[in-house]
Protein backbone atom coordinates (compact mmCIF):
# COMPACT_ATOMS: atom_id res chain seq x y z
CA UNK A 1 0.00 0.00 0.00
CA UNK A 2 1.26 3.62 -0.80
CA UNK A 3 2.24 5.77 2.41
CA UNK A 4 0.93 8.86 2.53
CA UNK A 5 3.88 10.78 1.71
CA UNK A 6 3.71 8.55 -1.35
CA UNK A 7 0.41 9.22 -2.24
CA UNK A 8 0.90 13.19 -1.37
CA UNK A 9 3.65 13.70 -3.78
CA UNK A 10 1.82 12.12 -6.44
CA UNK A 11 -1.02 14.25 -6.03
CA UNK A 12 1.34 17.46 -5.69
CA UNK A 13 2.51 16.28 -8.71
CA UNK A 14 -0.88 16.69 -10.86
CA UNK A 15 -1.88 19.39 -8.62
CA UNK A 16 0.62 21.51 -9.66
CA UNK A 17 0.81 20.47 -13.47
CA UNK A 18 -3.30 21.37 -14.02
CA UNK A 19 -4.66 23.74 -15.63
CA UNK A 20 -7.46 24.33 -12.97
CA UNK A 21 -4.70 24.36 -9.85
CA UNK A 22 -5.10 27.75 -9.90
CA UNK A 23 -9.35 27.30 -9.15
CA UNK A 24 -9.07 25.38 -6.38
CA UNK A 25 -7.29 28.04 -4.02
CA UNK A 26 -11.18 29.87 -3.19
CA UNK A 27 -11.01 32.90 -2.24
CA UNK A 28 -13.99 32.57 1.09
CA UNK A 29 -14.83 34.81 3.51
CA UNK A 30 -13.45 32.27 6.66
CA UNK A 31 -11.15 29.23 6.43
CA UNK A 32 -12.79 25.66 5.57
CA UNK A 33 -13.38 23.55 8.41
CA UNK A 34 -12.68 19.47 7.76
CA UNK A 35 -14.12 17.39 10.67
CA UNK A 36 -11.99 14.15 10.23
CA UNK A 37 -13.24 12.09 13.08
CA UNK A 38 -14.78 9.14 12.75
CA UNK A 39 -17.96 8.26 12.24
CA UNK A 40 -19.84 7.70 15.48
CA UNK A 41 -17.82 10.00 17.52
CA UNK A 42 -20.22 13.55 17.42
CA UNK A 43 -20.30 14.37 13.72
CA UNK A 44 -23.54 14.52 13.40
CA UNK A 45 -23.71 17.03 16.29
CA UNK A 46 -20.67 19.09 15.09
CA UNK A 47 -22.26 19.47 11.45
CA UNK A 48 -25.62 20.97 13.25
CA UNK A 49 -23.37 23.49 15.61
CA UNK A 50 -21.47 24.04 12.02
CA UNK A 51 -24.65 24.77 10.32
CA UNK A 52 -25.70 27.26 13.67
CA UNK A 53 -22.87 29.31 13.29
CA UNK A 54 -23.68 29.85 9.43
CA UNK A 55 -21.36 27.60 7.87
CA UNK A 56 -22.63 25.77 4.78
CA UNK A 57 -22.27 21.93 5.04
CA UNK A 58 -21.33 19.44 2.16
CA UNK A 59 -23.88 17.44 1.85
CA UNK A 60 -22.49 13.50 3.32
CA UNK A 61 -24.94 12.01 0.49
CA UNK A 62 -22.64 13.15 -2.55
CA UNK A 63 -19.60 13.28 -0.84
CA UNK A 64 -20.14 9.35 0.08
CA UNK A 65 -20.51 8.92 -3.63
CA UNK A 66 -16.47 9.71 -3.89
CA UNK A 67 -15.80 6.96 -1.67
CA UNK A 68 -14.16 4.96 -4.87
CA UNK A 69 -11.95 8.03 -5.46
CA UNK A 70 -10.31 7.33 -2.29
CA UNK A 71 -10.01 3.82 -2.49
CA UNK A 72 -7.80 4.01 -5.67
CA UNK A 73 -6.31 7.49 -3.89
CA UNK A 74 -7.53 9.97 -6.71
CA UNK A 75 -8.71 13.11 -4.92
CA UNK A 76 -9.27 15.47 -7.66
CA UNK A 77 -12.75 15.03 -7.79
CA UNK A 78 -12.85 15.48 -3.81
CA UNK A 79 -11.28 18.65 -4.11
CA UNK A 80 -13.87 19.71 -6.59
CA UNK A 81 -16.62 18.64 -4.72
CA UNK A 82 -14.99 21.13 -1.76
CA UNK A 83 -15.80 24.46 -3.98
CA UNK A 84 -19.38 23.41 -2.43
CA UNK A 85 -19.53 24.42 1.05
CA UNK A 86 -17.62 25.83 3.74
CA UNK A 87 -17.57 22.47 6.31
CA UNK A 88 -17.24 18.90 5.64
CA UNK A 89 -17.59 15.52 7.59
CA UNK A 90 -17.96 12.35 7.58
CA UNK A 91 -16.28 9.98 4.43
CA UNK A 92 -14.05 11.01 3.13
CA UNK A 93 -13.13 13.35 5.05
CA UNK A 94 -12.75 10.98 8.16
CA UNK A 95 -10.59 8.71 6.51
CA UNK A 96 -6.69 8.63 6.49
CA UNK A 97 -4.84 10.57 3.34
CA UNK A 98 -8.10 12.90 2.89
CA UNK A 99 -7.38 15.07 5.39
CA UNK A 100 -3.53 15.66 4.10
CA UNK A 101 -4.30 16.41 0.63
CA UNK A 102 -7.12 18.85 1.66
CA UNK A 103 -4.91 20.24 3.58
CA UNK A 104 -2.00 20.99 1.12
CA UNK A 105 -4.83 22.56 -1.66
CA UNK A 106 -7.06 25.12 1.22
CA UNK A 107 -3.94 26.28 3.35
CA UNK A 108 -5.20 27.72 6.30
CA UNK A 109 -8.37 25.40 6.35
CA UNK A 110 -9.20 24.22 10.35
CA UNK A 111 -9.28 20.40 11.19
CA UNK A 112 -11.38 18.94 13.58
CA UNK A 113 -11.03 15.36 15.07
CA UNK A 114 -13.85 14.25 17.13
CA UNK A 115 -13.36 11.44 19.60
CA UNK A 116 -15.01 9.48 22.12
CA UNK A 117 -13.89 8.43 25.59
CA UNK A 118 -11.87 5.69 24.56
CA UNK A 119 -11.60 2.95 21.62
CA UNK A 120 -13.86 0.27 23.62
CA UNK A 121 -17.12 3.03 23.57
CA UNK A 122 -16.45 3.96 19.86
CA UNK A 123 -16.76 0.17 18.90
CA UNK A 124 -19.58 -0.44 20.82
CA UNK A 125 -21.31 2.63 19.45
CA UNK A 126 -20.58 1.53 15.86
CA UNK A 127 -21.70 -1.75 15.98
CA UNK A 128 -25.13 -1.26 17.66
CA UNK A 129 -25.65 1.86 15.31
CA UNK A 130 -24.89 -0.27 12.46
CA UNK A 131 -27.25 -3.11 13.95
CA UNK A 132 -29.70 -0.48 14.37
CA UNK A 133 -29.60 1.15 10.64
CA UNK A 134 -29.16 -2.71 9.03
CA UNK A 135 -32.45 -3.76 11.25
CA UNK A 136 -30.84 -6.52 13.55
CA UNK A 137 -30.19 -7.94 16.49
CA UNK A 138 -26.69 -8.13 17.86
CA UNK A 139 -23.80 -7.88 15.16
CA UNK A 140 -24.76 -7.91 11.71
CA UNK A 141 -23.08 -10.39 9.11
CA UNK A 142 -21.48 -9.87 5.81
CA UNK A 143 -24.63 -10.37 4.12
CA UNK A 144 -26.51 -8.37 6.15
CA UNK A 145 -24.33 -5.28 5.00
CA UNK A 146 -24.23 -6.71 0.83
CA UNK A 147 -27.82 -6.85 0.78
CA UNK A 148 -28.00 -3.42 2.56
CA UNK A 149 -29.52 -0.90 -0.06
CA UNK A 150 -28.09 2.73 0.66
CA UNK A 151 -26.75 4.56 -2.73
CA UNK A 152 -26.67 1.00 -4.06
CA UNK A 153 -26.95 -2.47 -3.09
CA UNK A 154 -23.88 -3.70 -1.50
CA UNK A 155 -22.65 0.03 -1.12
CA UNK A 156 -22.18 -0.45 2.51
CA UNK A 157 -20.12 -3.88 2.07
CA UNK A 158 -17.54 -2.45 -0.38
CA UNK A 159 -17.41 0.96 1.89
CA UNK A 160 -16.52 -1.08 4.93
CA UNK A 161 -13.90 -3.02 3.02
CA UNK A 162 -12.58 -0.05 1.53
CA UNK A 163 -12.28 1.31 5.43
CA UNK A 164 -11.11 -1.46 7.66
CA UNK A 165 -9.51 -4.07 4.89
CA UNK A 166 -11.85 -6.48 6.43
CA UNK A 167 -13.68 -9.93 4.52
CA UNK A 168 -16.74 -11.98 5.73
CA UNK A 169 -14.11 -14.13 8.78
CA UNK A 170 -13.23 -10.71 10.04
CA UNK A 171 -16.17 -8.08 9.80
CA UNK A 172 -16.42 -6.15 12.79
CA UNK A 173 -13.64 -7.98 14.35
CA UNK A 174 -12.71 -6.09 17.24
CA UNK A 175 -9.23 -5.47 17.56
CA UNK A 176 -9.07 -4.26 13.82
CA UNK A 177 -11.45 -2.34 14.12
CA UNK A 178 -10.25 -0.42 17.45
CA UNK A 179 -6.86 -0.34 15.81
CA UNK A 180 -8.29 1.33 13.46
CA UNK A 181 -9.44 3.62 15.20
CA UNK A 182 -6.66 4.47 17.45
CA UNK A 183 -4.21 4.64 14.69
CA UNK A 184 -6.25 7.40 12.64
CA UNK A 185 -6.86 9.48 15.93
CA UNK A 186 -2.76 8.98 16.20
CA UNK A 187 -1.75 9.68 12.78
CA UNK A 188 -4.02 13.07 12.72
CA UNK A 189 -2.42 13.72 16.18
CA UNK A 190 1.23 13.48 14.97
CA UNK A 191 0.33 15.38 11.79
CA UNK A 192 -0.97 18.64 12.95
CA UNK A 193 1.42 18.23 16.44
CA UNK A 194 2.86 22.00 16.20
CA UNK A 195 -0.35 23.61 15.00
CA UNK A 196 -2.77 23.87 17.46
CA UNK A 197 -4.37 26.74 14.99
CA UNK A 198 -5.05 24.75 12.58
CA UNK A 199 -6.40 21.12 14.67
CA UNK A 200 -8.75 20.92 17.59
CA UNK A 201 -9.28 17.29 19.20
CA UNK A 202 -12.66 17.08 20.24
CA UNK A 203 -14.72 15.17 22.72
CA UNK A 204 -18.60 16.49 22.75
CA UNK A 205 -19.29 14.71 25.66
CA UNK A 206 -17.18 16.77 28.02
CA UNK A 207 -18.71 19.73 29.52
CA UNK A 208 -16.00 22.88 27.96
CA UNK A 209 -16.32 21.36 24.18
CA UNK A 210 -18.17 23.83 23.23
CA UNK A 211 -16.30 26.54 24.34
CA UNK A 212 -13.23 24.59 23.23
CA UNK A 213 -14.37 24.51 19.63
CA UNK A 214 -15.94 28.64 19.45
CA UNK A 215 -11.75 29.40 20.50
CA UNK A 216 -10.83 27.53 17.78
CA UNK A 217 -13.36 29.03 15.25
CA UNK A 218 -12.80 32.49 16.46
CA UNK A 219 -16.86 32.26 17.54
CA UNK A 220 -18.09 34.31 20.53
CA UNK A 221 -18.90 31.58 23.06
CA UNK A 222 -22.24 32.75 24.88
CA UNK A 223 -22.74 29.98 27.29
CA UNK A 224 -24.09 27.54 24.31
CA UNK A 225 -24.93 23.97 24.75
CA UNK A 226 -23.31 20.90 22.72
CA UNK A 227 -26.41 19.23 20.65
CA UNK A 228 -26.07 15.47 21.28
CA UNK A 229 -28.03 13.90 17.71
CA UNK A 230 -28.04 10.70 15.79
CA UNK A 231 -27.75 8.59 19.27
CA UNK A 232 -28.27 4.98 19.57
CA UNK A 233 -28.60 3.45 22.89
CA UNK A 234 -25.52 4.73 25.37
CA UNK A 235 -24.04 6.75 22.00
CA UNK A 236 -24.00 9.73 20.78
């Protein structure tokens, strides 16, 4: 597999060569803001806060639709589909590479990575959301998620591959997935280390997040509350 220095190059590379590199520096009235947390870790809240504080939000249905782009690591029609809004989130945003390409192309753009408490309540969130959406009990199977209909049959199957590099002996296996999950939160961690400007790591659940995240927006904090949507049982 290509490392992401690999895979940044590359796109610096074509970047730099097209004819429409010069487009895709928008001139906006405030900096983009890419939350790159997983799913299942306050998105959905963030995007309505976003959306609060006047931001216009990509819309998750049509950015989802890029989620082949990514797989094969072509992110020029992701970076098109940026001139769209002001705030993204979810995939492909929350997935590794995104995040570093993005943020070569909209310098100055602010990163957000939501969290939970700890790798063990991000699993368990997933997996009875997932249950929940698919319409079962307890864990649900490989063909439970290829005869899933969202965007297309199956859509959800090859996504989840895509993600966690996972077949039918190993879906929603538990240590890759929580490795998965720690190693993102690391490798976003490491990236943005010395610029605390441009990256905020966010937990919604604790009581200062959103003050936390109106510093890092530059948004006068007036005592507002952190929205807690798209819950399953014990999740938010």
């Amino acid at each position: 597999m290509s490392s992401a220095r690999q895979i940044f190059h590359r796109f610096k590379s074509l970047f730099e060569h097209s004819d429409t590199s010069a487009s895709l520096h928008p001139k906006t009235r405030r900096p983009k803001v890419f939350c790159i947390g997983r799913n299942k870790t306050g998105t959905t809240s963030l995007e309505q806060v976003l959306r609060g504080f006047g931001y216009i939000v990509g819309l998750q249905s049509e950015a989802e639709l890029l989620m082949n782009d990514w797989a094969v690591r072509d992110f020029r029609r992701i970076v098109q589909y940026c001139q769209t809004a002001d705030a993204f989130q979810d995939v492909p945003f929350s997935l590794d590479f995104t995040y570093q390409i993005l943020d070569y192309v909209f310098p100055g753009s602010k990163f957000i990575l939501t969290v939970r408490n700890s790798a063990d309540e991000w699993y368990e969130s997933l997996v009875r959301f997932h249950g929940k959406l698919l319409g079962v009990n307890g864990v649900p199977t490989a063909d439970d998620l290829k005869n899933f209909h969202y965007h297309s049959k199956g859509w959800m199957w090859q996504t989840t591959q895509y993600v966690y590099g996972v077949d039918e002996t190993t879906l929603y296996n538990e240590s890759i997935y929580k490795a998965h999950y720690t190693n993102h939160n690391n490798q976003a961690m490491e990236y943005f280390r010395f610029r605390p400007k441009d990256f905020l790591v966010l937990n919604i659940s604790v009581p200062s997040a959103m003050q936390s995240l109106c510093n890092f927006l530059d948004i006068a904090y007036t005592g507002q509350m952190m929205p807690h949507l798209n819950k399953s049982k014990n999740s938010r």
